[in-house]
N, C-alpha and C. Protein backbone atom coordinates (compact mmCIF):
# COMPACT_ATOMS: atom_id res chain seq x y z
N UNK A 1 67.15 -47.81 5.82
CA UNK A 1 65.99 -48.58 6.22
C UNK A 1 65.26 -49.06 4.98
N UNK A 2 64.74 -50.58 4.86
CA UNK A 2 64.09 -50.93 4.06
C UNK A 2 62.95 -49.71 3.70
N UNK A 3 62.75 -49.79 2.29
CA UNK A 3 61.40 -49.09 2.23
C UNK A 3 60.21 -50.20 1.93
N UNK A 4 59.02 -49.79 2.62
CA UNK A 4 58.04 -50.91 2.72
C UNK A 4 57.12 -50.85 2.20
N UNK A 5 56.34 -51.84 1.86
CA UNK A 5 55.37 -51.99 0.73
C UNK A 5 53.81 -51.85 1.40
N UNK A 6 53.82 -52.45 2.57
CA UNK A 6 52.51 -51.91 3.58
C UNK A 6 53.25 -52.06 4.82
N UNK A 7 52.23 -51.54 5.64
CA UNK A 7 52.41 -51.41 7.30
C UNK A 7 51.73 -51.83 7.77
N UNK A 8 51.82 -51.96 9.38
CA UNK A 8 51.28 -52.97 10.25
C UNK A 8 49.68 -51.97 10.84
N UNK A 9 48.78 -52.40 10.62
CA UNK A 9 47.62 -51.08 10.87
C UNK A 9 47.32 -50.83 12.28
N UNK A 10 47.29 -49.83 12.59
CA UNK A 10 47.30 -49.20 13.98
C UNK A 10 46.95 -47.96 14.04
N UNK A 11 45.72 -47.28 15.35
CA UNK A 11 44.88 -45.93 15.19
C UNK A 11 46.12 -44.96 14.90
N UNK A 12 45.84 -43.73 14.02
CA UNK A 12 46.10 -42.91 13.49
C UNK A 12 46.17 -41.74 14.71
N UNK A 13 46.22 -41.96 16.15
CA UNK A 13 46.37 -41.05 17.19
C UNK A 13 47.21 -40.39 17.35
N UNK A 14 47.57 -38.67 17.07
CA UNK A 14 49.00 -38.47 17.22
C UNK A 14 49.75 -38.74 15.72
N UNK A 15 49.19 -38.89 14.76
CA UNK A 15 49.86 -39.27 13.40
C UNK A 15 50.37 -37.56 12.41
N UNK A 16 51.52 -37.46 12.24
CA UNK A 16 52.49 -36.47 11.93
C UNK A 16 52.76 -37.30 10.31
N UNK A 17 52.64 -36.80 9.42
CA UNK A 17 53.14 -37.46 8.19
C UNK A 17 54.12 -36.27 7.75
N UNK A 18 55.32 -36.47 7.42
CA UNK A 18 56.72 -35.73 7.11
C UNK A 18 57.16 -36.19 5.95
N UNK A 19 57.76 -35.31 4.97
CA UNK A 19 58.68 -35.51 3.88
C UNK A 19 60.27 -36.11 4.01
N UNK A 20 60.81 -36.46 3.69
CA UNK A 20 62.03 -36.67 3.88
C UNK A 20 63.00 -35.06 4.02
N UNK A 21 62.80 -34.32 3.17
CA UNK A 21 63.20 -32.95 3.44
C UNK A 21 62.87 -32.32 4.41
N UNK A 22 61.49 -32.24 4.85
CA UNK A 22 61.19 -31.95 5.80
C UNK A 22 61.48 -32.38 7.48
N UNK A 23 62.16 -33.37 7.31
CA UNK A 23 62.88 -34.17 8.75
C UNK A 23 63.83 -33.49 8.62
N UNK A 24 64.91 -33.58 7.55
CA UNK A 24 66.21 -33.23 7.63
C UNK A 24 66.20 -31.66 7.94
N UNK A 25 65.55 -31.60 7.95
CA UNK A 25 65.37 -29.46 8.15
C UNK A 25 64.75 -29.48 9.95
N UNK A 26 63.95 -30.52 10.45
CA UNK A 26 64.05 -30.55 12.01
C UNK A 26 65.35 -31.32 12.23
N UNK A 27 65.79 -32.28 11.73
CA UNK A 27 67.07 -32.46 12.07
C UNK A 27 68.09 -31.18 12.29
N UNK A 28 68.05 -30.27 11.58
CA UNK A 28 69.56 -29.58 11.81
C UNK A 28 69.03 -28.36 12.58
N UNK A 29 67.71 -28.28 13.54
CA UNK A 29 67.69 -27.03 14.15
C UNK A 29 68.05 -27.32 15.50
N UNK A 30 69.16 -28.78 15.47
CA UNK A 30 69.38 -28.76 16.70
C UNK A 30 70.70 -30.09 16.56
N UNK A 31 71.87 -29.87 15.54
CA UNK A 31 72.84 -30.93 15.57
C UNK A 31 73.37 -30.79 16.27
N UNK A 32 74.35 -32.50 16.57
CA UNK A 32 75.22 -33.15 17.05
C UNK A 32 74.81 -34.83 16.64
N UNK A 33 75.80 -35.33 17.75
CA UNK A 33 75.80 -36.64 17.33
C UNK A 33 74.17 -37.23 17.30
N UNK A 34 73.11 -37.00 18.38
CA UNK A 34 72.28 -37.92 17.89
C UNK A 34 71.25 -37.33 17.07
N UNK A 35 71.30 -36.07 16.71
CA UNK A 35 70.52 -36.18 15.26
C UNK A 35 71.14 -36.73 14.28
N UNK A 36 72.27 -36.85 13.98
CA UNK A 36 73.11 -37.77 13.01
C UNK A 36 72.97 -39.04 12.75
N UNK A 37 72.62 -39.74 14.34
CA UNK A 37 72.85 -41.02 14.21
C UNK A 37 70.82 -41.23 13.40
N UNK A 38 69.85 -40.15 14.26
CA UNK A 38 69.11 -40.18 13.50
C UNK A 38 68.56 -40.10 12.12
N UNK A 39 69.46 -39.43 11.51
CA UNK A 39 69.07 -39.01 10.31
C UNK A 39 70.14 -40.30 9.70
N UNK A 40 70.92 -40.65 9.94
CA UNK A 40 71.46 -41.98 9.53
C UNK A 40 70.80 -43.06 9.73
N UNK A 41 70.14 -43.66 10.68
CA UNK A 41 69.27 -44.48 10.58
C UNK A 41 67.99 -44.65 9.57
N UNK A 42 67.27 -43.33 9.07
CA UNK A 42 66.59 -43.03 8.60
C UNK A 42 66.92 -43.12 7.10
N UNK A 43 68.28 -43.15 6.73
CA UNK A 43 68.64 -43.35 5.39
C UNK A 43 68.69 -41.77 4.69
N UNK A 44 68.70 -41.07 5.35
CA UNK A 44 68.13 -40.04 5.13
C UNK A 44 69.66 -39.07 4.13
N UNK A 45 69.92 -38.71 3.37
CA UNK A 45 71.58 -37.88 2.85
C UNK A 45 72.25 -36.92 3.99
N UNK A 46 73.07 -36.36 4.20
CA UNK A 46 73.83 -35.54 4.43
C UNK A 46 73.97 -34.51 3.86
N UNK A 47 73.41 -33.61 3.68
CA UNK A 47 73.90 -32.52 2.78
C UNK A 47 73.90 -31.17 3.45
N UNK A 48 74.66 -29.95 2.53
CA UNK A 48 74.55 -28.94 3.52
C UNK A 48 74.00 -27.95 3.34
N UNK A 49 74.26 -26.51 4.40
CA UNK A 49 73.38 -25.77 5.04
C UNK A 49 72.50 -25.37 3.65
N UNK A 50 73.12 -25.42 2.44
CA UNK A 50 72.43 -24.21 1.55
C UNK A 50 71.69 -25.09 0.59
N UNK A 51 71.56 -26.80 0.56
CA UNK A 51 71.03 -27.46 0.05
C UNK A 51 69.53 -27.08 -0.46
N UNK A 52 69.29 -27.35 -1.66
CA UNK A 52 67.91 -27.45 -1.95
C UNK A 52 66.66 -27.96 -1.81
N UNK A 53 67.85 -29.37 -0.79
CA UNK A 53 66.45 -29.90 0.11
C UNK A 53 65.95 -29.37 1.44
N UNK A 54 66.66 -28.99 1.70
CA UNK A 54 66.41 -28.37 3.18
C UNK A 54 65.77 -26.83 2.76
N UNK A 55 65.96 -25.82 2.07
CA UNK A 55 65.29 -24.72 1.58
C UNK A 55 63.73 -25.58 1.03
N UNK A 56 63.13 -26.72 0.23
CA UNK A 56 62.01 -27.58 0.06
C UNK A 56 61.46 -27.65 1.34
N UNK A 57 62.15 -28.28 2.35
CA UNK A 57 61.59 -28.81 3.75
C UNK A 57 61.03 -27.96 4.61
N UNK A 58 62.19 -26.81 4.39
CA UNK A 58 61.30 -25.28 5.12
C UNK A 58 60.40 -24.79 4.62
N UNK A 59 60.39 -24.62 3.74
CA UNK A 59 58.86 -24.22 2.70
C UNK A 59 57.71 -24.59 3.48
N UNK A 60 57.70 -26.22 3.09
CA UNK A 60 57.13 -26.86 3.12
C UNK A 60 56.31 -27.24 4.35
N UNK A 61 57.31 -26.82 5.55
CA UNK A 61 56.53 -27.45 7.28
C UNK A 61 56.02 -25.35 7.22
N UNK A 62 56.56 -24.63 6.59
CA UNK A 62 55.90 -23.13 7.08
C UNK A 62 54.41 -23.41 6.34
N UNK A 63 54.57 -23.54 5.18
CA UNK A 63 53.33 -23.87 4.48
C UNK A 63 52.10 -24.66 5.17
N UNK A 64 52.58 -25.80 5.72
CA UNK A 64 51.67 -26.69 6.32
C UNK A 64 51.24 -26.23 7.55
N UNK A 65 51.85 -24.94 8.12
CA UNK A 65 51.86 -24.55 9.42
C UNK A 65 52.03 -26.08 10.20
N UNK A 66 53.36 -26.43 9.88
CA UNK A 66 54.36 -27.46 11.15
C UNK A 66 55.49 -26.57 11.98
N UNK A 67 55.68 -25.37 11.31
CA UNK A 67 56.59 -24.73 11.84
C UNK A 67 56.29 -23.12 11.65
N UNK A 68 57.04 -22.11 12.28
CA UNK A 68 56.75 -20.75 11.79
C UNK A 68 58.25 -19.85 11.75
N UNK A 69 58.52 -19.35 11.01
CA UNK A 69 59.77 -18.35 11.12
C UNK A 69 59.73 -17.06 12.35
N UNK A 70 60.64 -17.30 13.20
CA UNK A 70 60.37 -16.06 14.08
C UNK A 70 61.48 -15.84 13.61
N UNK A 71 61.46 -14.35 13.33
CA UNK A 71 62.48 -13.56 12.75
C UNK A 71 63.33 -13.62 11.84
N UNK A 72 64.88 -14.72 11.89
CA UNK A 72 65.85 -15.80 10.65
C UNK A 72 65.21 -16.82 11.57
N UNK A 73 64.57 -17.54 12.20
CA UNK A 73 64.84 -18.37 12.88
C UNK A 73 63.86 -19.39 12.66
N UNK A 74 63.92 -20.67 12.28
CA UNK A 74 62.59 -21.85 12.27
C UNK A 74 62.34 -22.24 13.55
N UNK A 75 61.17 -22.18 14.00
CA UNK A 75 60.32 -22.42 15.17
C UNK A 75 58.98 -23.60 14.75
N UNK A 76 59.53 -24.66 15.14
CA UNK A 76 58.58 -25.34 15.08
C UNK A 76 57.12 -25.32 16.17
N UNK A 77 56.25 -25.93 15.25
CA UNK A 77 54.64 -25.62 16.77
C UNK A 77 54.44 -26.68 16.65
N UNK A 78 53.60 -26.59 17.77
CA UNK A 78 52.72 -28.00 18.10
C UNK A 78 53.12 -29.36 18.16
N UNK A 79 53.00 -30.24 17.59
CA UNK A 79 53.50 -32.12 17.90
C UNK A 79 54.56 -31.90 17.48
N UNK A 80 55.39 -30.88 16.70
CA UNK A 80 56.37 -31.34 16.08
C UNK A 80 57.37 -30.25 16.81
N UNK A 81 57.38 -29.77 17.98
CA UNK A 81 58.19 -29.87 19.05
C UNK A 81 59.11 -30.39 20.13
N UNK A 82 57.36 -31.52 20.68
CA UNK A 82 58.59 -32.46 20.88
C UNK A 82 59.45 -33.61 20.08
N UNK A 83 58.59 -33.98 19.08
CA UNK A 83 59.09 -34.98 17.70
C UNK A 83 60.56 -34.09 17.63
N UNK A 84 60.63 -32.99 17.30
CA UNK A 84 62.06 -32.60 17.11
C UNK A 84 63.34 -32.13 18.09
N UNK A 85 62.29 -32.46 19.44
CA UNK A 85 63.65 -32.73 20.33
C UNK A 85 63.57 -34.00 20.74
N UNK A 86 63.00 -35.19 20.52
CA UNK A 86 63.22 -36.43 20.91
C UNK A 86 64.16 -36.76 19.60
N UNK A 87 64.00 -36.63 17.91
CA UNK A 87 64.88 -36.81 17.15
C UNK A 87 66.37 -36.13 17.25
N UNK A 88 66.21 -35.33 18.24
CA UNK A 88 67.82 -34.64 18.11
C UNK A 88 68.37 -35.25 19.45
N UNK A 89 67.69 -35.13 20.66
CA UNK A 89 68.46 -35.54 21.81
C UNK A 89 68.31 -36.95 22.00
N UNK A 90 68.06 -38.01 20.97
CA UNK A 90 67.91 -39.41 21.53
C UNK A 90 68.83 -40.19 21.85
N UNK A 91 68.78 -40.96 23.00
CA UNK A 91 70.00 -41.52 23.03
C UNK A 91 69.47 -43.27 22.60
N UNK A 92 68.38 -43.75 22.23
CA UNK A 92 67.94 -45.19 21.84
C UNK A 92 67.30 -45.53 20.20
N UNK A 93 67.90 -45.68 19.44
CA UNK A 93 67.22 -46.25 18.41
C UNK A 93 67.12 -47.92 17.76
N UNK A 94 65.85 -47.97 17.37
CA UNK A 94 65.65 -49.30 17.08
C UNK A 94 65.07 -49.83 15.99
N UNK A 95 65.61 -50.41 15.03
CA UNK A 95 64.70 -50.43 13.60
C UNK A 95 63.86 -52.21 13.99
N UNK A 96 62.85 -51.89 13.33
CA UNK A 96 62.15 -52.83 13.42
C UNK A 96 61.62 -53.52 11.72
N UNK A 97 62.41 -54.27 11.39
CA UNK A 97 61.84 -55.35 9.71
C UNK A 97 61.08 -56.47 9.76
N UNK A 98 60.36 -56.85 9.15
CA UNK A 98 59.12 -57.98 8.42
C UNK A 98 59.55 -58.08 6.91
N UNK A 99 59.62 -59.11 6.84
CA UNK A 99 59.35 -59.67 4.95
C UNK A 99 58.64 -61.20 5.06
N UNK A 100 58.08 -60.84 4.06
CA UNK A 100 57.51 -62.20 3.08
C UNK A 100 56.77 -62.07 2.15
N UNK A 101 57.48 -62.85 1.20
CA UNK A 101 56.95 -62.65 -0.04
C UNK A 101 57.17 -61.62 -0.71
N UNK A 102 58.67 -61.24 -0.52
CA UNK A 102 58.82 -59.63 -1.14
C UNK A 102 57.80 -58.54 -0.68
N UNK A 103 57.30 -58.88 0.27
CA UNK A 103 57.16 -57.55 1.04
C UNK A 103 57.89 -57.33 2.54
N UNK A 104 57.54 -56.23 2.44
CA UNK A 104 58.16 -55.47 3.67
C UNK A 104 57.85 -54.25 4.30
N UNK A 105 57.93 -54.89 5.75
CA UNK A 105 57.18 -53.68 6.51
C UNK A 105 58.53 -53.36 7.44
N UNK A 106 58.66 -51.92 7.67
CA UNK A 106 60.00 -51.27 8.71
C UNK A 106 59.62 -49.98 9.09
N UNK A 107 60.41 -49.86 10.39
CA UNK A 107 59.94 -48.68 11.11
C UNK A 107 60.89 -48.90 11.97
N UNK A 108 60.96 -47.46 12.58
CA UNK A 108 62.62 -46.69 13.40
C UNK A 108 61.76 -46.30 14.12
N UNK A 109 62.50 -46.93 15.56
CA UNK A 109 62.01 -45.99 16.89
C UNK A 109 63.09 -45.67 17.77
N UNK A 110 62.62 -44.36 17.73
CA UNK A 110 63.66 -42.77 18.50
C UNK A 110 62.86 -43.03 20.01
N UNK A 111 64.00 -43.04 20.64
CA UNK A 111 63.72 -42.17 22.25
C UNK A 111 64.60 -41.79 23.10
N UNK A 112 64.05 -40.51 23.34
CA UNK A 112 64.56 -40.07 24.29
C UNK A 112 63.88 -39.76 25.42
N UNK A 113 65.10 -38.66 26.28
CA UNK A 113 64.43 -38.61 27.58
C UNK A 113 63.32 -38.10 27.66
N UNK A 114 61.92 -38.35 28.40
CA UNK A 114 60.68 -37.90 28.26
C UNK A 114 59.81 -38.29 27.32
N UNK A 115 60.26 -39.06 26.19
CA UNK A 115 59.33 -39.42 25.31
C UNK A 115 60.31 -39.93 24.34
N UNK A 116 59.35 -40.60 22.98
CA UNK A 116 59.64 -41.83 22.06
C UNK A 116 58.47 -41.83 20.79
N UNK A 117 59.32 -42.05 19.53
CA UNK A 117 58.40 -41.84 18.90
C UNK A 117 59.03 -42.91 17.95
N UNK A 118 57.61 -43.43 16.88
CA UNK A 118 57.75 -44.34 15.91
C UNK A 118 57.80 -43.87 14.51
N UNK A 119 58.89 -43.77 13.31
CA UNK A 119 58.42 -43.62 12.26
C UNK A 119 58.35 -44.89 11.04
N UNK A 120 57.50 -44.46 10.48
CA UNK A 120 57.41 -45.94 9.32
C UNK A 120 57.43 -44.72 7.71
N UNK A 121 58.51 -45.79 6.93
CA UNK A 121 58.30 -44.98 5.77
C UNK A 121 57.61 -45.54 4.99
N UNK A 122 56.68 -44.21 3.88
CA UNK A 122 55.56 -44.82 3.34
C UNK A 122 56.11 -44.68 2.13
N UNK A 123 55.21 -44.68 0.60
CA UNK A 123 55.28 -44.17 -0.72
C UNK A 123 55.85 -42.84 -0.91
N UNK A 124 56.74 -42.48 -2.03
CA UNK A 124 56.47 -41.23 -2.18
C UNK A 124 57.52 -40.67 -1.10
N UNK A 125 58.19 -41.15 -0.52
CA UNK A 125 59.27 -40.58 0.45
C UNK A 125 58.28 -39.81 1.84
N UNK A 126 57.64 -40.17 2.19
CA UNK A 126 56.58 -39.76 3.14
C UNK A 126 56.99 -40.43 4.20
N UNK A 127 56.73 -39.88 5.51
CA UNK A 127 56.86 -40.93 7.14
C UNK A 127 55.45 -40.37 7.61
N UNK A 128 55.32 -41.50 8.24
CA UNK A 128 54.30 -41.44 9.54
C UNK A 128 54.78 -41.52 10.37
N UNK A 129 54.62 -40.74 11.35
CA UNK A 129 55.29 -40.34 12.80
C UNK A 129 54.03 -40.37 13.77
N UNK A 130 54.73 -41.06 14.99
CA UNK A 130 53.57 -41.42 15.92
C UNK A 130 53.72 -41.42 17.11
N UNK A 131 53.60 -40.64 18.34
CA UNK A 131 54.01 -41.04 19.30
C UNK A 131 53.87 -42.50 20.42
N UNK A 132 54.80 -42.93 21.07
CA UNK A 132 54.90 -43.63 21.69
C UNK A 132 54.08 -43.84 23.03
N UNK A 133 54.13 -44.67 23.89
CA UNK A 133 53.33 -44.38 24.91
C UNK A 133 54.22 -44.68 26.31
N UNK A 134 54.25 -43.22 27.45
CA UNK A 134 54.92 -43.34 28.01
C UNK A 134 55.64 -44.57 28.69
N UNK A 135 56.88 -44.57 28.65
CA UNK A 135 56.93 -45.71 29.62
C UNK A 135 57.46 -47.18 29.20
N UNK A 136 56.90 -46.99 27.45
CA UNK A 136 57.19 -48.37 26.86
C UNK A 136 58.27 -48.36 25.93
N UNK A 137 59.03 -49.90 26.34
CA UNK A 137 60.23 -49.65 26.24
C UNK A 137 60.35 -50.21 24.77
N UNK A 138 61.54 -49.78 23.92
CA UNK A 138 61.59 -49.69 22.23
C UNK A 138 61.54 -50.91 21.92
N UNK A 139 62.14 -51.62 22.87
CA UNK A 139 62.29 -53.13 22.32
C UNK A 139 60.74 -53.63 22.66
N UNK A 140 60.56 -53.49 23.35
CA UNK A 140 58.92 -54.16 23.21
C UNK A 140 57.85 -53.95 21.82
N UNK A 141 57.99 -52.58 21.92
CA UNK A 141 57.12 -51.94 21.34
C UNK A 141 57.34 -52.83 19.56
N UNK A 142 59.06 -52.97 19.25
CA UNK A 142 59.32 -53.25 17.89
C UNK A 142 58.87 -54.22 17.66
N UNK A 143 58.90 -55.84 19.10
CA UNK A 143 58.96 -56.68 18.85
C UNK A 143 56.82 -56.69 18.28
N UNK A 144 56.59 -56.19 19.27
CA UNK A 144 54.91 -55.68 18.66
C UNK A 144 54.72 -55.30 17.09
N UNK A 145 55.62 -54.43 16.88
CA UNK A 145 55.82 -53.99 15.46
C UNK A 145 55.60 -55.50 14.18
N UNK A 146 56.96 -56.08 14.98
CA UNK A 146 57.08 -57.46 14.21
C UNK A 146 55.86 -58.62 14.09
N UNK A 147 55.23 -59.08 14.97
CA UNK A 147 54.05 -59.62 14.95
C UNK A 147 53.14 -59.19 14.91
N UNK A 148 52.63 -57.86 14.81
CA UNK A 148 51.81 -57.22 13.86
C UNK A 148 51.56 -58.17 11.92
N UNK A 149 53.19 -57.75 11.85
CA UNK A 149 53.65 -57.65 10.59
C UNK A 149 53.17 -59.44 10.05
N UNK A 150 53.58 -59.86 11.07
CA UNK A 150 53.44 -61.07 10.68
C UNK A 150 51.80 -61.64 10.84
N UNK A 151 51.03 -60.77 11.54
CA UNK A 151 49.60 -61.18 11.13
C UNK A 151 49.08 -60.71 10.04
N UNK A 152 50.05 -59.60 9.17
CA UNK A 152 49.26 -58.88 8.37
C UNK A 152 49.93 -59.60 6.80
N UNK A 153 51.19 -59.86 7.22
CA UNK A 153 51.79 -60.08 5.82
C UNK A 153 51.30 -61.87 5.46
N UNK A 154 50.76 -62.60 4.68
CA UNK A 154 50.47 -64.05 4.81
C UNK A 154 51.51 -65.10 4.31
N UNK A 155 52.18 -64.52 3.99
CA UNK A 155 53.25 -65.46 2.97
C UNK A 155 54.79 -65.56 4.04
N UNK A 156 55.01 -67.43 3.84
CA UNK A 156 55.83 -67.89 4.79
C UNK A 156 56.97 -68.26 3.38
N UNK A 157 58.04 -68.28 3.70
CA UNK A 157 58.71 -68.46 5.09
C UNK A 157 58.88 -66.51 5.90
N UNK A 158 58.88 -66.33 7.18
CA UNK A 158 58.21 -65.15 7.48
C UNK A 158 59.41 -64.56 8.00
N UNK A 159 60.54 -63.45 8.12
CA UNK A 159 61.80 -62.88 8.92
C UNK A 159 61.22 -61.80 9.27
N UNK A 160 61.45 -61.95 10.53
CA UNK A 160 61.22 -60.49 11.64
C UNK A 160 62.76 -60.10 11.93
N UNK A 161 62.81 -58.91 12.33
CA UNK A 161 64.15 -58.27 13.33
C UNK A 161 64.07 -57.30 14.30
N UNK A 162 64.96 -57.50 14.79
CA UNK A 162 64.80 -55.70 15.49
C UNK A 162 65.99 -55.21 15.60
N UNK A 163 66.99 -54.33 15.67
CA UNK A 163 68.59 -53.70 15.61
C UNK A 163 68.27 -52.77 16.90
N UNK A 164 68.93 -52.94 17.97
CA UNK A 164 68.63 -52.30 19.22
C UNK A 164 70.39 -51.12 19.05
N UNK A 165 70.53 -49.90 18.79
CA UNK A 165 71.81 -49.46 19.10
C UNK A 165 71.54 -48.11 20.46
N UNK A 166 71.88 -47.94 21.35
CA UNK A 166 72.25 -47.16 22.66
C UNK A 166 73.52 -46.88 22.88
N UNK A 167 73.85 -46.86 24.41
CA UNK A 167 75.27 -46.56 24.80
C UNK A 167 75.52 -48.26 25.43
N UNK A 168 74.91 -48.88 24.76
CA UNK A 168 75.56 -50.35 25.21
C UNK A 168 76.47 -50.49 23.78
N UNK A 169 75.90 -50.45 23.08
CA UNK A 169 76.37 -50.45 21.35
C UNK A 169 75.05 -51.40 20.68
N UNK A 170 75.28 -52.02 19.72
CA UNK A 170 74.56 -52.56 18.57
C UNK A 170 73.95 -53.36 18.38
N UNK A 171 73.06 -54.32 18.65
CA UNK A 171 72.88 -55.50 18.39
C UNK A 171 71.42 -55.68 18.45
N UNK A 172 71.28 -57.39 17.96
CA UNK A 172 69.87 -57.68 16.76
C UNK A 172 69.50 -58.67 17.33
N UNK A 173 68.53 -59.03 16.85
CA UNK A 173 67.65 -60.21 17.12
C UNK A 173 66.84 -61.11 15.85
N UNK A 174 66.94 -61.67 15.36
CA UNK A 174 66.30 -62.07 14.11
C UNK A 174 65.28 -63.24 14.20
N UNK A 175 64.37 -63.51 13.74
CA UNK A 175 63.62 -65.02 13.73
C UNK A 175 63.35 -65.51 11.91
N UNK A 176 63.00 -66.47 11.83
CA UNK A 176 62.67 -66.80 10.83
C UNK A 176 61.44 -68.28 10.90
N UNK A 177 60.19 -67.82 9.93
CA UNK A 177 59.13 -68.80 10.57
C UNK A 177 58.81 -69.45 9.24
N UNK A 178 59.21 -70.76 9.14
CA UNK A 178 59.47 -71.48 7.82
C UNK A 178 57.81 -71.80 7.38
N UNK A 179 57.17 -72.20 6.56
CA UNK A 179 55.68 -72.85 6.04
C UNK A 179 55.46 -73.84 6.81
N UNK A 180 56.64 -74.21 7.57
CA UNK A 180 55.35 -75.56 8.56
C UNK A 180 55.58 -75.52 9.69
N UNK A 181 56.07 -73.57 10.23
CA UNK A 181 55.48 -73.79 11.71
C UNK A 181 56.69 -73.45 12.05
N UNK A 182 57.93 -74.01 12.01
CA UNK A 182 59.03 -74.12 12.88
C UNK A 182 59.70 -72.79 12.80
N UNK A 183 60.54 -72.30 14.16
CA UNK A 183 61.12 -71.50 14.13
C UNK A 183 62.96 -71.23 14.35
N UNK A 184 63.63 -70.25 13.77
CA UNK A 184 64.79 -70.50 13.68
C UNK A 184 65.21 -69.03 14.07
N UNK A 185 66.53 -68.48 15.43
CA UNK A 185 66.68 -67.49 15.80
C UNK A 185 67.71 -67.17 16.00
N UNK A 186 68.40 -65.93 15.64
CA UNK A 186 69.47 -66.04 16.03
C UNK A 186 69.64 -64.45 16.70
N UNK A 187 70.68 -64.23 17.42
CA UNK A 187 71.22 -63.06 18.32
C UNK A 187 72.25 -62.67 19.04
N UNK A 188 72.63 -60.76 18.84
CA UNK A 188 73.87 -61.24 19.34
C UNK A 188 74.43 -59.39 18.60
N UNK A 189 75.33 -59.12 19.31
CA UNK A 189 76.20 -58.13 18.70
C UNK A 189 76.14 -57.79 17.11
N UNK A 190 75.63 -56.35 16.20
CA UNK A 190 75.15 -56.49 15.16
C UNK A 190 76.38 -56.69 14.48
N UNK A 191 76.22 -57.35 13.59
CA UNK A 191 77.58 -58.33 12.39
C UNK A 191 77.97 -59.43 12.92
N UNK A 192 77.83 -59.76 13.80
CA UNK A 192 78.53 -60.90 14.89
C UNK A 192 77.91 -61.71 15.19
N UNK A 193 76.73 -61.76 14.53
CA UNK A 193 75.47 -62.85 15.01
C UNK A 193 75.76 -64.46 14.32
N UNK A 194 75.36 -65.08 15.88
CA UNK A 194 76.12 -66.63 15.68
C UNK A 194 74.96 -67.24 14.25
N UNK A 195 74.94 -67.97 13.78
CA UNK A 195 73.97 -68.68 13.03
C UNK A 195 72.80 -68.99 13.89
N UNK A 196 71.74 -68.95 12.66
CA UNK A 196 70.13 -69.75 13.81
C UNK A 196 70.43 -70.90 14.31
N UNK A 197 69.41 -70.63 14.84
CA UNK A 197 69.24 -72.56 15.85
C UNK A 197 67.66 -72.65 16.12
N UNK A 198 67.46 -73.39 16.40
CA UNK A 198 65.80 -73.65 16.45
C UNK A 198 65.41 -73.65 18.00
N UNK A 199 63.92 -72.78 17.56
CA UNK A 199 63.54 -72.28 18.86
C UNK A 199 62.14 -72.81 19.56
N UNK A 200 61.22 -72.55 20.08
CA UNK A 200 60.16 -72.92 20.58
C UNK A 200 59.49 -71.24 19.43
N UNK A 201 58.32 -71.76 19.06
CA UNK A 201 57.91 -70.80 18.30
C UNK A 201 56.99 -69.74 19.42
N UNK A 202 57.27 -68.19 18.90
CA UNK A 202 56.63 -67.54 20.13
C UNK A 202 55.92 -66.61 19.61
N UNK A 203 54.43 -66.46 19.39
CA UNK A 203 53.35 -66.06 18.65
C UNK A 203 53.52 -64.99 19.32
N UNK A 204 54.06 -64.31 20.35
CA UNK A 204 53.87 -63.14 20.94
C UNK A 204 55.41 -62.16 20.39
N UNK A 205 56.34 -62.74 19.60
CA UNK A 205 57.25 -62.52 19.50
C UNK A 205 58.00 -61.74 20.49
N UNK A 206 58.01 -61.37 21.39
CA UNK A 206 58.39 -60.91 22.78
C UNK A 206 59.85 -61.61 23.25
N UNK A 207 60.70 -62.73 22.42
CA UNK A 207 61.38 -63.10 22.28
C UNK A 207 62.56 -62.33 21.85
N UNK A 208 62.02 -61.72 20.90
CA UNK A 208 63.10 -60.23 20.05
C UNK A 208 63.73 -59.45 21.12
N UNK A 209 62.13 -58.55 21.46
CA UNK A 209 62.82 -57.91 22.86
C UNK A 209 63.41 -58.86 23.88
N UNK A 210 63.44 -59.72 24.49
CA UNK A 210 64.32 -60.69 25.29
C UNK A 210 65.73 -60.60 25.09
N UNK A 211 65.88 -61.23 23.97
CA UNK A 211 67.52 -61.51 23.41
C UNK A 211 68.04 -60.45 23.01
N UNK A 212 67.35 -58.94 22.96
CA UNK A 212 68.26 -57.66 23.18
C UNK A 212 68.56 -56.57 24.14
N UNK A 213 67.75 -57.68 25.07
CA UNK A 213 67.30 -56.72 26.57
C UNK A 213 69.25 -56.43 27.22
């Protein structure tokens, strides 16, 4: 995942800020395939059980009281219960990108059954983690993500995306909003995407989610 230079501003309700070590250490108290695909989306390494990042990460959530050792065992408390069974059992992820002007704003959204959560990576290898709100579906929420981005970032020509992967498989949505207005979109199976074509411009970007529904 791109790393981003600012984010799209939104209340701090429910806000979990995590290390990169510190994910990968809720990642493995519960593998298989979709913490994998999570922690792959996330950009996040692979490494194993006796790694020095993951001995950092545990430290680190006992320290903060994010988690507590019962007995050998890491027990996470509080928000970061369900955060670490929606990151392990998800079956929907969706990255959401903005650029202009060499910046860039991105954020991964996990969901699973019962709940959904947003992370954005900050400075410093840091995430903000946020929960979702029941009910709302990833593609909406990203395409929100994206026109956020684009009220916040000022510099045209402007590219939004979103990468929708499930048990359908893969695929994207892209726009591009040139300095005088016009818009250009393209969509379609991820790698396989036909070239842009020009669109009716859609200030609500709600278009994204459309063409990956």
């Amino acid at each position: 995942m791109t790393t981003q230079t600012e984010t799209a501003n939104r209340p701090d309700d429910g806000l979990i800020e995590l290390t990169g070590p510190e994910l990968l250490v809720l990642l493995s108290l519960n593998e298989g395939p979709a913490a994998t695909r999570t922690r792959e989306n996330l950009r996040l390494p692979d490494v194993p059980a006796d790694s020095p990042l993951l001995a950092a990460g545990l430290s680190s959530l006992v320290v903060r009281r994010l988690a507590r050792v019962e007995g050998e065992v890491l027990a996470p408390v509080g928000n970061v219960v369900p955060l670490t069974r929606i990151l392990t059992t998800a079956t929907e992820w969706v990255e959401a990108a903005a650029i202009a002007d060499e910046r860039t704003n991105a954020a991964l959204l996990v969901g699973a059954q019962g709940g959904a959560v947003v992370l954005e990576p900050r400075p410093f290898g840091i995430w903000h983690v946020r929960p979702l709100q029941m009910g709302d579906a990833l593609a909406d929420a990203a395409s929100r993500f994206v026109r956020a981005a684009f009220a916040q970032l000022p510099g045209r020509p402007f590219g939004g995306s979103i990468k929708v992967v499930d048990a359908s498989g893969a695929r994207t949505a892209a726009v591009r909003v040139e300095g005088d207005g016009t818009w250009e979109m393209t969509s379609g199976p991820a790698g396989d995407e036909p070239a842009p074509s020009p669109i009716t411009p859609d200030p609500t970007f709600g278009v994204l989610a459309t063409a990956v529904a």
